[in-house]
N, C-alpha and C. Protein backbone atom coordinates (compact mmCIF):
# COMPACT_ATOMS: atom_id res chain seq x y z
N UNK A 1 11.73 1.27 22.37
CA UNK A 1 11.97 1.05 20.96
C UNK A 1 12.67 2.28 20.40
N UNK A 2 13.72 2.43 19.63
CA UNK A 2 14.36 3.37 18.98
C UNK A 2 13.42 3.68 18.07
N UNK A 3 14.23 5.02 17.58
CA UNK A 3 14.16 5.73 16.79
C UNK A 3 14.23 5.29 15.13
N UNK A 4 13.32 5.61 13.87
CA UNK A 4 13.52 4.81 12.92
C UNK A 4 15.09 5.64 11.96
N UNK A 5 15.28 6.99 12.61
CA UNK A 5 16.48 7.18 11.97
C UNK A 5 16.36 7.55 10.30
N UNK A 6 14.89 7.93 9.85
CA UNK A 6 15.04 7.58 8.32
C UNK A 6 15.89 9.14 7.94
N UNK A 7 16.18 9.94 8.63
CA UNK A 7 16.57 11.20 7.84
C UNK A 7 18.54 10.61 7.74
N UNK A 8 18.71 9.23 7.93
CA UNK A 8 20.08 9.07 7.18
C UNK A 8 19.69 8.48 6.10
N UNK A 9 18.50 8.25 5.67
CA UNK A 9 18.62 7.54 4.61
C UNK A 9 18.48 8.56 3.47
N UNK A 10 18.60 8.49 2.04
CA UNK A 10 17.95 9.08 0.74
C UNK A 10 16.58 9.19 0.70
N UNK A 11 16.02 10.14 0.19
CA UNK A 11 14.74 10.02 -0.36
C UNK A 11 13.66 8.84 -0.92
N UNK A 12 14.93 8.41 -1.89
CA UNK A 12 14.50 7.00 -2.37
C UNK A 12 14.25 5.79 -2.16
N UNK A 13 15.28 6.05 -1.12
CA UNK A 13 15.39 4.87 0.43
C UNK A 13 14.07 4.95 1.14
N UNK A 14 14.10 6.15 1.59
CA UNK A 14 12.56 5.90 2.26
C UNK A 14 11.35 5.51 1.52
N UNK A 15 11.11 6.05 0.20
CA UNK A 15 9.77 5.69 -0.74
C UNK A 15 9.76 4.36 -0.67
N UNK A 16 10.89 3.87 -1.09
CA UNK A 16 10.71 2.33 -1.40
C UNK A 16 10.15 1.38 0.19
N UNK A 17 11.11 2.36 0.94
CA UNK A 17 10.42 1.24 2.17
C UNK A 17 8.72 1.89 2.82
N UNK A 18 8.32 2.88 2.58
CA UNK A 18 7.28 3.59 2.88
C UNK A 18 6.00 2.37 1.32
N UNK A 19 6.38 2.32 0.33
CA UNK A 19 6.19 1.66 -0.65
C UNK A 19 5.58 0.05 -0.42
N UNK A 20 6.87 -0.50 0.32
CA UNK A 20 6.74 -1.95 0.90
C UNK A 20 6.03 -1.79 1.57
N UNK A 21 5.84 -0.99 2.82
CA UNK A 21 5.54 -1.28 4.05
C UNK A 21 3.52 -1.47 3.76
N UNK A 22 3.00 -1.13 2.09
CA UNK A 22 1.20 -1.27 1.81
C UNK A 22 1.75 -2.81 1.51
N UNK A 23 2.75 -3.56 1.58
CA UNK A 23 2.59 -4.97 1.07
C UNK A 23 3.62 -6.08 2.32
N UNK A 24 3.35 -5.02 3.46
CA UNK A 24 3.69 -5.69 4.53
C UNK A 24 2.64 -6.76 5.22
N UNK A 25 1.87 -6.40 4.86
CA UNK A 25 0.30 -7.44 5.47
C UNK A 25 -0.34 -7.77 4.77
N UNK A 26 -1.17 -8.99 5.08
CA UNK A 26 -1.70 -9.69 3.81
C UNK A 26 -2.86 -8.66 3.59
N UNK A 27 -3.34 -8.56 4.61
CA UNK A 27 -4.86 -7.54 4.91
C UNK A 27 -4.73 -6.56 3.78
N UNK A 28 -3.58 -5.75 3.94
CA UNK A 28 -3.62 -4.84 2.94
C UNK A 28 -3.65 -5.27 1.58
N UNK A 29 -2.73 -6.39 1.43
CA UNK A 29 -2.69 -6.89 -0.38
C UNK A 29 -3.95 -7.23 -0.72
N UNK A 30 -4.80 -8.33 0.57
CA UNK A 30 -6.54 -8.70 0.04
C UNK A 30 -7.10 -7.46 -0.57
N UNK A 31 -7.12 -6.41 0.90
CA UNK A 31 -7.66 -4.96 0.19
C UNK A 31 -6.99 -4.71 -1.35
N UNK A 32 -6.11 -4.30 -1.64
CA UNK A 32 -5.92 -3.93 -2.67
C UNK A 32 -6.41 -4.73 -4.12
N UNK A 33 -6.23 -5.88 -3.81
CA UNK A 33 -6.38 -7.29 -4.81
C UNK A 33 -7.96 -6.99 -4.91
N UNK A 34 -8.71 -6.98 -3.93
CA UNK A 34 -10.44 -6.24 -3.98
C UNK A 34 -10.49 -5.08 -4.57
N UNK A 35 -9.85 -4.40 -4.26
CA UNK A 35 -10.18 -3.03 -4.90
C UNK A 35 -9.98 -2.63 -6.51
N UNK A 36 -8.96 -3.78 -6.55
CA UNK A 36 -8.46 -3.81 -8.19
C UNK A 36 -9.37 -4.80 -8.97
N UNK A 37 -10.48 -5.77 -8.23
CA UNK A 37 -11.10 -6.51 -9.19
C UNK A 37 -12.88 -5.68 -8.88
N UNK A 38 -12.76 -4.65 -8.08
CA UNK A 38 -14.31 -4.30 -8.03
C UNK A 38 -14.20 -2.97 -7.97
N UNK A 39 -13.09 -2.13 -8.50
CA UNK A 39 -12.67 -0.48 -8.70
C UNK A 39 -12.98 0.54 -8.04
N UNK A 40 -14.01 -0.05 -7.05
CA UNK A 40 -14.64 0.80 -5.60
C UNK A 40 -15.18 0.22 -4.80
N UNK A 41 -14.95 0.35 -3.56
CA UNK A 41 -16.02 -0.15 -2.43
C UNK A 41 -16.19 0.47 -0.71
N UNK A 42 -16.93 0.04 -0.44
CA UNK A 42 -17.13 0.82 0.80
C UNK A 42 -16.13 -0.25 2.03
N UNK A 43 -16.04 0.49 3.03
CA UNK A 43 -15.31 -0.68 4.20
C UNK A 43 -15.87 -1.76 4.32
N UNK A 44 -17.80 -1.63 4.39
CA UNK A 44 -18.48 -2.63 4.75
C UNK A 44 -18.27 -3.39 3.64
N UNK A 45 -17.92 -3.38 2.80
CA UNK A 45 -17.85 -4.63 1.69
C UNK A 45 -16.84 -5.60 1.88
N UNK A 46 -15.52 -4.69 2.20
CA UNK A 46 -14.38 -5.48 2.64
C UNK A 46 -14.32 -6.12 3.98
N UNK A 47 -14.87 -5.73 4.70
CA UNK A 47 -15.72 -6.45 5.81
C UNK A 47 -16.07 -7.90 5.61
N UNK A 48 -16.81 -7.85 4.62
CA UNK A 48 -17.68 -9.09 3.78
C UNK A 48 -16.55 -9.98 3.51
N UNK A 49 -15.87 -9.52 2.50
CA UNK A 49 -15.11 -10.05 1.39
C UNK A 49 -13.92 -10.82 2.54
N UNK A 50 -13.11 -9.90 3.08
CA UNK A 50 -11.95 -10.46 3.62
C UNK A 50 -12.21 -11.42 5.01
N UNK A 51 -13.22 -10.85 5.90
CA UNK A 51 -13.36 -10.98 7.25
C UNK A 51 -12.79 -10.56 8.49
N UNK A 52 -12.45 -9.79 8.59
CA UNK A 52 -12.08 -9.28 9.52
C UNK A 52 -12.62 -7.88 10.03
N UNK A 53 -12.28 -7.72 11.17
CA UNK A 53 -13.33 -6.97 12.21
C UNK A 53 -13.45 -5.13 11.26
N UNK A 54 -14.42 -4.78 11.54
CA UNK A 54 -14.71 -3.27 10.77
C UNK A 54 -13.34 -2.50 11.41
N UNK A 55 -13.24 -2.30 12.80
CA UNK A 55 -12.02 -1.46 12.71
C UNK A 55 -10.86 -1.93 12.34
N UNK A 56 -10.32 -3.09 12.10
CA UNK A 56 -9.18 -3.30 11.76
C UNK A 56 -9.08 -2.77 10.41
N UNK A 57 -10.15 -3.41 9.22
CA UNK A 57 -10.28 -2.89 7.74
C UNK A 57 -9.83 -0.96 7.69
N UNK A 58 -10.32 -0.38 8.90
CA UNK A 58 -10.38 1.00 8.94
C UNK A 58 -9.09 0.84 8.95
N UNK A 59 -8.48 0.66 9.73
CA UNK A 59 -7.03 0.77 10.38
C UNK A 59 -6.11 0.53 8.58
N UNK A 60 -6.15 -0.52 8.58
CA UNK A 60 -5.46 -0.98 6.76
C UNK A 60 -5.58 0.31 5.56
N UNK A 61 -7.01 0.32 5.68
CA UNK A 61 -7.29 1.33 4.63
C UNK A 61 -6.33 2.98 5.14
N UNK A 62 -6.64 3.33 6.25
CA UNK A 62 -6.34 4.30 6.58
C UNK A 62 -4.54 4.45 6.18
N UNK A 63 -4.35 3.13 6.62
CA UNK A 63 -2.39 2.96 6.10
C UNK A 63 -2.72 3.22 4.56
N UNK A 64 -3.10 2.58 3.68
CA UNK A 64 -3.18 2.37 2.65
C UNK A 64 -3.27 4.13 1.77
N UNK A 65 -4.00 5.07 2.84
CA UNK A 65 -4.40 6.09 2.58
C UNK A 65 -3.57 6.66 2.60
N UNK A 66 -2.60 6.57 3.75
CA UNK A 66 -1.38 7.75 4.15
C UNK A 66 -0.31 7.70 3.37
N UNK A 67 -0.33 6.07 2.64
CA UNK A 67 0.91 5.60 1.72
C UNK A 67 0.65 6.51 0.40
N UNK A 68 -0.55 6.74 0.13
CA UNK A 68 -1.42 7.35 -1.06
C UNK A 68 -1.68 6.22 -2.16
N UNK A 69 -1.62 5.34 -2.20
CA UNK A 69 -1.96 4.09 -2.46
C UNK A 69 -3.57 3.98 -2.89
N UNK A 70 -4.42 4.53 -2.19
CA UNK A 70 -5.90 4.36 -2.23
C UNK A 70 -6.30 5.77 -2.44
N UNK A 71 -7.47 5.92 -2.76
CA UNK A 71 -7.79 7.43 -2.36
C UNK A 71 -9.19 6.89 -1.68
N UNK A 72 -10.10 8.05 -1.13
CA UNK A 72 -11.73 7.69 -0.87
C UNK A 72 -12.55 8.95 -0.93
N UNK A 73 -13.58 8.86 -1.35
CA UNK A 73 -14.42 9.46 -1.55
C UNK A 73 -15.62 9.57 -0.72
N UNK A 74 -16.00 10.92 0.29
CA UNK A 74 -17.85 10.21 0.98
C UNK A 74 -18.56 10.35 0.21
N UNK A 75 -19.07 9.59 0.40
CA UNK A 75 -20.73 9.12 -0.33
C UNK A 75 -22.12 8.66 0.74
N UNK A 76 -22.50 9.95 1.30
CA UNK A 76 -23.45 9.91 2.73
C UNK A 76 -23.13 9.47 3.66
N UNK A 77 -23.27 8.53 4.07
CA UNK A 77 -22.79 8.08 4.93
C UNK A 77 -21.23 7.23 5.33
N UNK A 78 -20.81 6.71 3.91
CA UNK A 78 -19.93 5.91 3.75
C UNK A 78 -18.71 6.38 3.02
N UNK A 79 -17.50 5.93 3.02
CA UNK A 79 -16.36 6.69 2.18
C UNK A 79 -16.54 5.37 1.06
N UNK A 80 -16.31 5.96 -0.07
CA UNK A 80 -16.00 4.99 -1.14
C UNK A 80 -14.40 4.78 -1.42
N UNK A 81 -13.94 3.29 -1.64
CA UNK A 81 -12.59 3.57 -1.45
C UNK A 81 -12.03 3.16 -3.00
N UNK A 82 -11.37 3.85 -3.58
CA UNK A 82 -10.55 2.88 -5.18
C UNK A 82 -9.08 3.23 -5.05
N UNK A 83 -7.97 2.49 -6.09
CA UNK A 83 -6.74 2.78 -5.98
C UNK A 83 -6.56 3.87 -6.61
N UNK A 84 -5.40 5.02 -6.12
CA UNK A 84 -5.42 6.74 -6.51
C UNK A 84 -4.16 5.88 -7.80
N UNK A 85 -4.64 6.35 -9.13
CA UNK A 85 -4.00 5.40 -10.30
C UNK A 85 -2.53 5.92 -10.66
N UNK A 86 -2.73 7.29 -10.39
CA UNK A 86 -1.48 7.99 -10.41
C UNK A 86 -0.11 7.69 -9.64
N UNK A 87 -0.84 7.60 -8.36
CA UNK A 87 0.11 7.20 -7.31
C UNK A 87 0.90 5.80 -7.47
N UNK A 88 0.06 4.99 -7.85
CA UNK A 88 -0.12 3.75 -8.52
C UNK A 88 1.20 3.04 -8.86
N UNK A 89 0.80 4.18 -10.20
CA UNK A 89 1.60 4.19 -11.20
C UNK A 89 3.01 4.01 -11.04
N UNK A 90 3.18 5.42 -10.00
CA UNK A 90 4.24 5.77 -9.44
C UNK A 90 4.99 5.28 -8.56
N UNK A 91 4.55 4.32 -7.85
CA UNK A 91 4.68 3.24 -6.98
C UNK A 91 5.44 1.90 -7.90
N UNK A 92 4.56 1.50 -8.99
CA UNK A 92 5.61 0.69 -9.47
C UNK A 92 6.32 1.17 -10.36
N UNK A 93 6.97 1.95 -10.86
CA UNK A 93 8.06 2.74 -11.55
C UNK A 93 9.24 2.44 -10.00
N UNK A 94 8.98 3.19 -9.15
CA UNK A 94 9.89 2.79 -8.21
C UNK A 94 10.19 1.49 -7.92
N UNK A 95 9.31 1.05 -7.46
CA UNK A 95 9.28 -0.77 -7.36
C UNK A 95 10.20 -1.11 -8.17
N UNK A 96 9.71 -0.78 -9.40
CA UNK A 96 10.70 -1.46 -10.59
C UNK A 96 11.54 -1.20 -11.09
N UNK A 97 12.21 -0.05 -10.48
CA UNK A 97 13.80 0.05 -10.86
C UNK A 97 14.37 0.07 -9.52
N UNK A 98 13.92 -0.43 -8.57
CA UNK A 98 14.87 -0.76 -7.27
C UNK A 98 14.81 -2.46 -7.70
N UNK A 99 13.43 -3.13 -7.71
CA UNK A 99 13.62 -4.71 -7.97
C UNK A 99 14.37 -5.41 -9.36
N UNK A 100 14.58 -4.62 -10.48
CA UNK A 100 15.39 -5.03 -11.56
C UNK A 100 16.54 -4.72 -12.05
N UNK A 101 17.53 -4.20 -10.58
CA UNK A 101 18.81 -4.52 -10.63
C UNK A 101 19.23 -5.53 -10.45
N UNK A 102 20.73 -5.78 -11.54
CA UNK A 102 21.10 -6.60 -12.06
C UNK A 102 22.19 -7.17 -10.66
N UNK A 103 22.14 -8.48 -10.69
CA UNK A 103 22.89 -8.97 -9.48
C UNK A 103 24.70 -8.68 -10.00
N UNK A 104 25.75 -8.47 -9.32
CA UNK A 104 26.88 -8.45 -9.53
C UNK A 104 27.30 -9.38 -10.43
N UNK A 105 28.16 -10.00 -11.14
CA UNK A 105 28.88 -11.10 -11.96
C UNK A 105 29.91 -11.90 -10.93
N UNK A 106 30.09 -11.20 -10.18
CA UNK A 106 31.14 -12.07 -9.21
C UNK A 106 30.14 -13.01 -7.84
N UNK A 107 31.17 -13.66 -7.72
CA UNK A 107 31.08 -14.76 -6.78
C UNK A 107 30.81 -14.10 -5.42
N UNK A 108 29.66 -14.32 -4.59
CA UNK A 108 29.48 -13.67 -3.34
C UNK A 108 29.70 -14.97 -2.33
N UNK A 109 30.54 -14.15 -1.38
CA UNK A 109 31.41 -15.32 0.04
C UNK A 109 31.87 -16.40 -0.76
């Protein structure tokens, strides 16, 4: 498998696809869609909620983490997980001025 090559791209280029890539799997959107209607939870909850196996949820979250998307907190034994709001934020500001450009006026092919 090659190389992903991102140092030809812009900065911006990469955020946005580093951006997409927390809404590449459904797993991750359930997680997030959970996390945004219950503002914290532990893995084992999402465990519950979504179904799927404890390490895979690890695996998601952990993407979710590196994107900065989530943050977590331990709490004894367990990490508590909620969305980092800032990052968030910042995430759709980008989103939304890469997705609400205006299509050309001319005729394409």
């Amino acid at each position: 498998m090659g190389l992903a090559k991102t140092e030809i791209f812009t900065d911006s280029q990469n955020e946005i696809a580093l951006f997409a890539k927390a809404f590449g799997h459904p797993a991750r959107v359930a997680i997030l869609e959970h996390l945004f209607k219950t503002n914290t939870c532990v893995c084992g909850d999402l465990v519950n909620e979504i179904g799927l196996a404890q390490p895979t949820i690890s695996q998601h979250l952990k993407e979710l983490k590196l994107l900065g998307l989530i943050k977590g907190n331990v709490e004894g034994t367990s990490v508590c997980y909620c969305i980092h709001p800032e990052n968030w934020t910042k995430m759709k500001a980008v989103m939304n001025t890469f997705l609400n450009q205006d299509l050309p006026k001319t005729d394409c092919c």
